[in-house]
C-alpha atoms as a PDB file:
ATOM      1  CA  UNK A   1     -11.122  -8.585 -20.007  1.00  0.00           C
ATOM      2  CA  UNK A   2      -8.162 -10.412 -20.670  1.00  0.00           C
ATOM      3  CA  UNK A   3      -4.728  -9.373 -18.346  1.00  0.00           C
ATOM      4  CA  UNK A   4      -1.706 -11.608 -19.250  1.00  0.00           C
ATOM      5  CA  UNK A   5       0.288 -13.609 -16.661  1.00  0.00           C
ATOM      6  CA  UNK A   6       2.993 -12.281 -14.620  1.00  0.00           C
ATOM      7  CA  UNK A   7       6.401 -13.864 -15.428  1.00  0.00           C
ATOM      8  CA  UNK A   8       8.678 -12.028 -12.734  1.00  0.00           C
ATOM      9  CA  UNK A   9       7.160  -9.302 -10.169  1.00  0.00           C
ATOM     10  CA  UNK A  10       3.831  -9.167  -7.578  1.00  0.00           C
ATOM     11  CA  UNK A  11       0.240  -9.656  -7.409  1.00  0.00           C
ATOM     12  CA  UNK A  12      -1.300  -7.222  -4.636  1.00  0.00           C
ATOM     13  CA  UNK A  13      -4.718  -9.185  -3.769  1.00  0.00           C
ATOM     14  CA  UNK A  14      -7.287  -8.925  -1.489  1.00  0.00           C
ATOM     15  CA  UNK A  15      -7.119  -4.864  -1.757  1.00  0.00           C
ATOM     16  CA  UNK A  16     -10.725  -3.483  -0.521  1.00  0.00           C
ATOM     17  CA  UNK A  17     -12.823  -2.483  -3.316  1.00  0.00           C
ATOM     18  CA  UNK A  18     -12.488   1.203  -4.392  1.00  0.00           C
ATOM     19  CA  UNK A  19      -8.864   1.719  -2.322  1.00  0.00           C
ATOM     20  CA  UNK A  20      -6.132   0.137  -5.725  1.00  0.00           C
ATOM     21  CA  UNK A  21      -6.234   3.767  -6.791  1.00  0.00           C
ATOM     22  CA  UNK A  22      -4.837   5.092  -3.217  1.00  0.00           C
ATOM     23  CA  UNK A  23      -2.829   2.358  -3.176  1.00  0.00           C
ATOM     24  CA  UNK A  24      -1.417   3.092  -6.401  1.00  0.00           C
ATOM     25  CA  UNK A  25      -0.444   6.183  -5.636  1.00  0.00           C
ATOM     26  CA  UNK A  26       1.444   5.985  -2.606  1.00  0.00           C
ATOM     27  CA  UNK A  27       3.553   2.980  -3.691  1.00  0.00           C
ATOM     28  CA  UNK A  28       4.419   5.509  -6.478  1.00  0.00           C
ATOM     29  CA  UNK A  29       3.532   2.683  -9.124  1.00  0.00           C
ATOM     30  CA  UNK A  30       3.550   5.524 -12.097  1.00  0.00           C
ATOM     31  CA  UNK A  31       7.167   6.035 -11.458  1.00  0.00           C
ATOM     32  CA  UNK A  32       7.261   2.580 -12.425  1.00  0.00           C
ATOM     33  CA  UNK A  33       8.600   1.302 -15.911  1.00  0.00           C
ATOM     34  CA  UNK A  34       7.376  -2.155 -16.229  1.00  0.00           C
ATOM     35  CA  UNK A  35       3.600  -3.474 -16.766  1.00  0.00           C
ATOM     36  CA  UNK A  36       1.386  -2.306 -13.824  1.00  0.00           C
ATOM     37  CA  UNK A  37      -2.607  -3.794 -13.916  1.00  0.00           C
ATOM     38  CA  UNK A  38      -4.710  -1.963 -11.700  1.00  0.00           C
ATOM     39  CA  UNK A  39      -7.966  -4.046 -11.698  1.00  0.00           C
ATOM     40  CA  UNK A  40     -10.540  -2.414  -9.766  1.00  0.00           C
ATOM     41  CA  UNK A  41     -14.560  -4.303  -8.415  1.00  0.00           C
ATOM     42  CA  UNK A  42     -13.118  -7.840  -9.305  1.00  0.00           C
ATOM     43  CA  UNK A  43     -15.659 -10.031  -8.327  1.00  0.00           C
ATOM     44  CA  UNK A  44     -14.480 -12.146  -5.453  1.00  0.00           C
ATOM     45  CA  UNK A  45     -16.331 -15.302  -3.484  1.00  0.00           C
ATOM     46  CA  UNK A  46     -14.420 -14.152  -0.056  1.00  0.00           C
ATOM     47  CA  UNK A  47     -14.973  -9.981  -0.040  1.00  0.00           C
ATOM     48  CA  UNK A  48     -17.992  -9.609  -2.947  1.00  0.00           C
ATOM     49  CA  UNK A  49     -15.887  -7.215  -4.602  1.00  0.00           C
ATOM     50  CA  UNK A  50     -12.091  -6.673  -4.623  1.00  0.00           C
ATOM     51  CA  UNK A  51      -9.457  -4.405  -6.024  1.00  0.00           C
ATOM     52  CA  UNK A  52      -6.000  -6.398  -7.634  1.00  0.00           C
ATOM     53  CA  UNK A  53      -2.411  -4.836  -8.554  1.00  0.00           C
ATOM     54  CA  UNK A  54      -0.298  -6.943 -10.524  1.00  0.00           C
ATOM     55  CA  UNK A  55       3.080  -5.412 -11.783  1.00  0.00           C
ATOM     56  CA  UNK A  56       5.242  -7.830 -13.663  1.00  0.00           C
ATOM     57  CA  UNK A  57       8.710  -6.823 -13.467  1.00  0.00           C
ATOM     58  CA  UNK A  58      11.057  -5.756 -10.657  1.00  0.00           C
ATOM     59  CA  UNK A  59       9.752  -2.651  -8.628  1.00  0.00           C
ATOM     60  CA  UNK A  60      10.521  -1.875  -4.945  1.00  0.00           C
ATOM     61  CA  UNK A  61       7.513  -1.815  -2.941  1.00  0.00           C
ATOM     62  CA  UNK A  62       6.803  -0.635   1.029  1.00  0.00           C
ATOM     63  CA  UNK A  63       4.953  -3.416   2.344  1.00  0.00           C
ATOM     64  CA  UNK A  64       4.298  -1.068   4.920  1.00  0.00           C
ATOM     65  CA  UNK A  65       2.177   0.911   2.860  1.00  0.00           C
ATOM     66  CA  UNK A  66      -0.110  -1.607   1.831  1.00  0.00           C
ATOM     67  CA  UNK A  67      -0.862  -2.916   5.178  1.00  0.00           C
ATOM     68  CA  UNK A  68      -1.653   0.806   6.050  1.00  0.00           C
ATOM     69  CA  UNK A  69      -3.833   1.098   3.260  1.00  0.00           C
ATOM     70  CA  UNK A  70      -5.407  -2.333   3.924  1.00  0.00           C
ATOM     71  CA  UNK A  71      -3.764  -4.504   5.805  1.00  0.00           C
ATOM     72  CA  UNK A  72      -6.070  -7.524   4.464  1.00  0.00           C
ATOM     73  CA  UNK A  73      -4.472  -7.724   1.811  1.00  0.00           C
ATOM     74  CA  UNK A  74      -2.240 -10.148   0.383  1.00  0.00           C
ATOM     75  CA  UNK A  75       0.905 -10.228  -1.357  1.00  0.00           C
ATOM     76  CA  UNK A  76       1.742 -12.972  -4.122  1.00  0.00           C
ATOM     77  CA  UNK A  77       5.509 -13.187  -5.201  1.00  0.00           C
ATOM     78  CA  UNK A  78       6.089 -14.447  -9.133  1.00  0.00           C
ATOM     79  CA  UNK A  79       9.127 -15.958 -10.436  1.00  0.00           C
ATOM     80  CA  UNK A  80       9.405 -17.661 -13.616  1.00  0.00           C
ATOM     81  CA  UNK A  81       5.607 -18.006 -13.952  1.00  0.00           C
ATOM     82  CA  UNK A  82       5.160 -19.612 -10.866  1.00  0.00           C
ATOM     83  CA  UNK A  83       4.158 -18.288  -7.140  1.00  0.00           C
ATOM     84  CA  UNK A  84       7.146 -18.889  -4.803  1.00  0.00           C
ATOM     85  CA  UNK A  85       5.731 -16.747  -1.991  1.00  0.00           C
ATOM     86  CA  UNK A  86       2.669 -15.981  -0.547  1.00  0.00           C
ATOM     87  CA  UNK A  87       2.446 -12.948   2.454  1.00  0.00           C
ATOM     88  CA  UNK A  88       0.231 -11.721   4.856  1.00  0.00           C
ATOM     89  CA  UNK A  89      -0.023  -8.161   6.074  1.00  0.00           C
ATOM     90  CA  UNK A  90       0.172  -7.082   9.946  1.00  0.00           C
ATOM     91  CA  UNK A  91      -0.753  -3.446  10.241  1.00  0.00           C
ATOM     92  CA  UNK A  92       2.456  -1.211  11.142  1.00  0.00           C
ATOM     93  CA  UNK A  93       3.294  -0.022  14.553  1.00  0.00           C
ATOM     94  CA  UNK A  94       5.366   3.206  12.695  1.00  0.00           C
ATOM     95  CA  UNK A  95       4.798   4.532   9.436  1.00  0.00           C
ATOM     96  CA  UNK A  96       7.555   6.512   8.096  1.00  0.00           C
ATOM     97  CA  UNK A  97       7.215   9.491   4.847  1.00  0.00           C
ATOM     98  CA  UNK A  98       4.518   6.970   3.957  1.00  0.00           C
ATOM     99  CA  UNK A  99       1.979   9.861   4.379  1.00  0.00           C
ATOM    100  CA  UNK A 100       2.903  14.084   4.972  1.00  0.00           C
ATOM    101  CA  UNK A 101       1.667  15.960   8.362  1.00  0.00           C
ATOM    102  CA  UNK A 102      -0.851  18.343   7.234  1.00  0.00           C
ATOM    103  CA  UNK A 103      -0.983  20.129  10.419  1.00  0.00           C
ATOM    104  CA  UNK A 104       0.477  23.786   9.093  1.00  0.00           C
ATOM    105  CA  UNK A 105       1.722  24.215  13.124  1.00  0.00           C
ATOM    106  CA  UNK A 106       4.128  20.813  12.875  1.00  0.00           C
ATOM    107  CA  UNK A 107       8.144  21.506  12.359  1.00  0.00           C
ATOM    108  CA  UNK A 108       8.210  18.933   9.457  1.00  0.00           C
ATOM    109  CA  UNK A 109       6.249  22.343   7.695  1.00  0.00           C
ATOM    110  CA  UNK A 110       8.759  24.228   8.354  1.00  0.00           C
ATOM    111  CA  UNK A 111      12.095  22.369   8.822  1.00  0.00           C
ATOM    112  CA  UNK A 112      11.605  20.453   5.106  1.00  0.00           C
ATOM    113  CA  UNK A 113      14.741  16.990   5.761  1.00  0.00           C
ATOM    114  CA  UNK A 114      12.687  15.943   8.943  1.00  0.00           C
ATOM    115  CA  UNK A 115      11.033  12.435   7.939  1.00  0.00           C
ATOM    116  CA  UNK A 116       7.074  12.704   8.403  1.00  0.00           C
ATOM    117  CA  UNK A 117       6.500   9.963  11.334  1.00  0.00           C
ATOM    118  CA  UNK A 118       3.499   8.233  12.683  1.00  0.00           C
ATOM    119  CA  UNK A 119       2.861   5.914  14.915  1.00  0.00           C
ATOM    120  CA  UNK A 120      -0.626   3.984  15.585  1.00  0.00           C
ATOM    121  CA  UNK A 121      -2.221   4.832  18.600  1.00  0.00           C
ATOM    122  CA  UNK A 122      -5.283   3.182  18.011  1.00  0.00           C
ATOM    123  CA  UNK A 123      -4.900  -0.235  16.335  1.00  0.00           C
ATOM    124  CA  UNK A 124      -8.625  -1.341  16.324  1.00  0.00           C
ATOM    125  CA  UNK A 125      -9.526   1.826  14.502  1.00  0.00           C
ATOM    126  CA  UNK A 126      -6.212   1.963  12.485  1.00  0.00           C
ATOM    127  CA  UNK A 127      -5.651   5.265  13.627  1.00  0.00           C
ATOM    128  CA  UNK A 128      -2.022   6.654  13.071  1.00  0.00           C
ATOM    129  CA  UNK A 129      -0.531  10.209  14.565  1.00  0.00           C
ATOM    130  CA  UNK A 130       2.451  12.556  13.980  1.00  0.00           C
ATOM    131  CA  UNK A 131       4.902  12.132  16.680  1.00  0.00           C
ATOM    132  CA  UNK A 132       5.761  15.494  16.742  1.00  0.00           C
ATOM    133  CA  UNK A 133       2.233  17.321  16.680  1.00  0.00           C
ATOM    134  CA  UNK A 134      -0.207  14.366  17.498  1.00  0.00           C
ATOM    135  CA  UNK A 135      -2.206  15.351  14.365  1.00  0.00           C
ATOM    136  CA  UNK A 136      -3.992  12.275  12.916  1.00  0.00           C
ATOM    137  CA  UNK A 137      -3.237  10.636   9.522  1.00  0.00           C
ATOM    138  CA  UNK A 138      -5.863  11.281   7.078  1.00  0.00           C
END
């Protein structure tokens, strides 16, 4: 499989095996209108398996929803070919209309302009809840 170089965007690394797709769907990467690679069971020395994104072009992206996705993985900045920036992930504290409250008893069902907040209340498990119905993040 052959995936060209990036000349001006992001590589995504590091993403658990299986999770790109998720991934790719919150960061809302089909919106996008440059190149997006979604490479998925890369074989990888460090993890055995591992999922890439690379999307060369210019395409804002919530680093706060990768680290809630994974927060292992890594982001690689490209600029004229060349990596100029490599960053690590920290798991958010607050996650905001990064994912919807599906507790049908929660006012963001019923008043529709209130931002969907969560916060983590348990890091080790990576467990995030609304703050306005304490239901838990799926």
């Amino acid at each position: 499989m052959i995936i060209g170089s990036i000349k001006n965007g992001m590589v995504i690394d590091h993403i658990t095996a299986g999770r790109s797709t998720e991934l790719y769907d919150l960061l809302g990467l089909e919106k996008a209108e440059c190149e997006v690679a979604l490479i998925r069971n890369a074989v990888s020395e460090k993890m055995g398996r591992k999922d890439i994104i690379k999307i060369n072009g210019d395409f804002p992206v919530d680093l706060n929803v990768i680290a809630y996705v994974d927060p292992r993985a890594t982001i690689n900045i490209i600029q004229d070919g060349v990596l100029v920036e490599k960053k690590a992930l920290q798991t958010p504290q607050k996650l905001v209309n990064v994912v919807k409250c599906q507790n049908p008893r929660c006012i963001t069902s019923t008043e529709q302009e209130l931002d969907h907040i969560f916060t983590l209340t348990d890091a080790e498990n990576g467990i995030y809840r609304c703050i306005y119905c304490e239901a838990q993040a799926k």
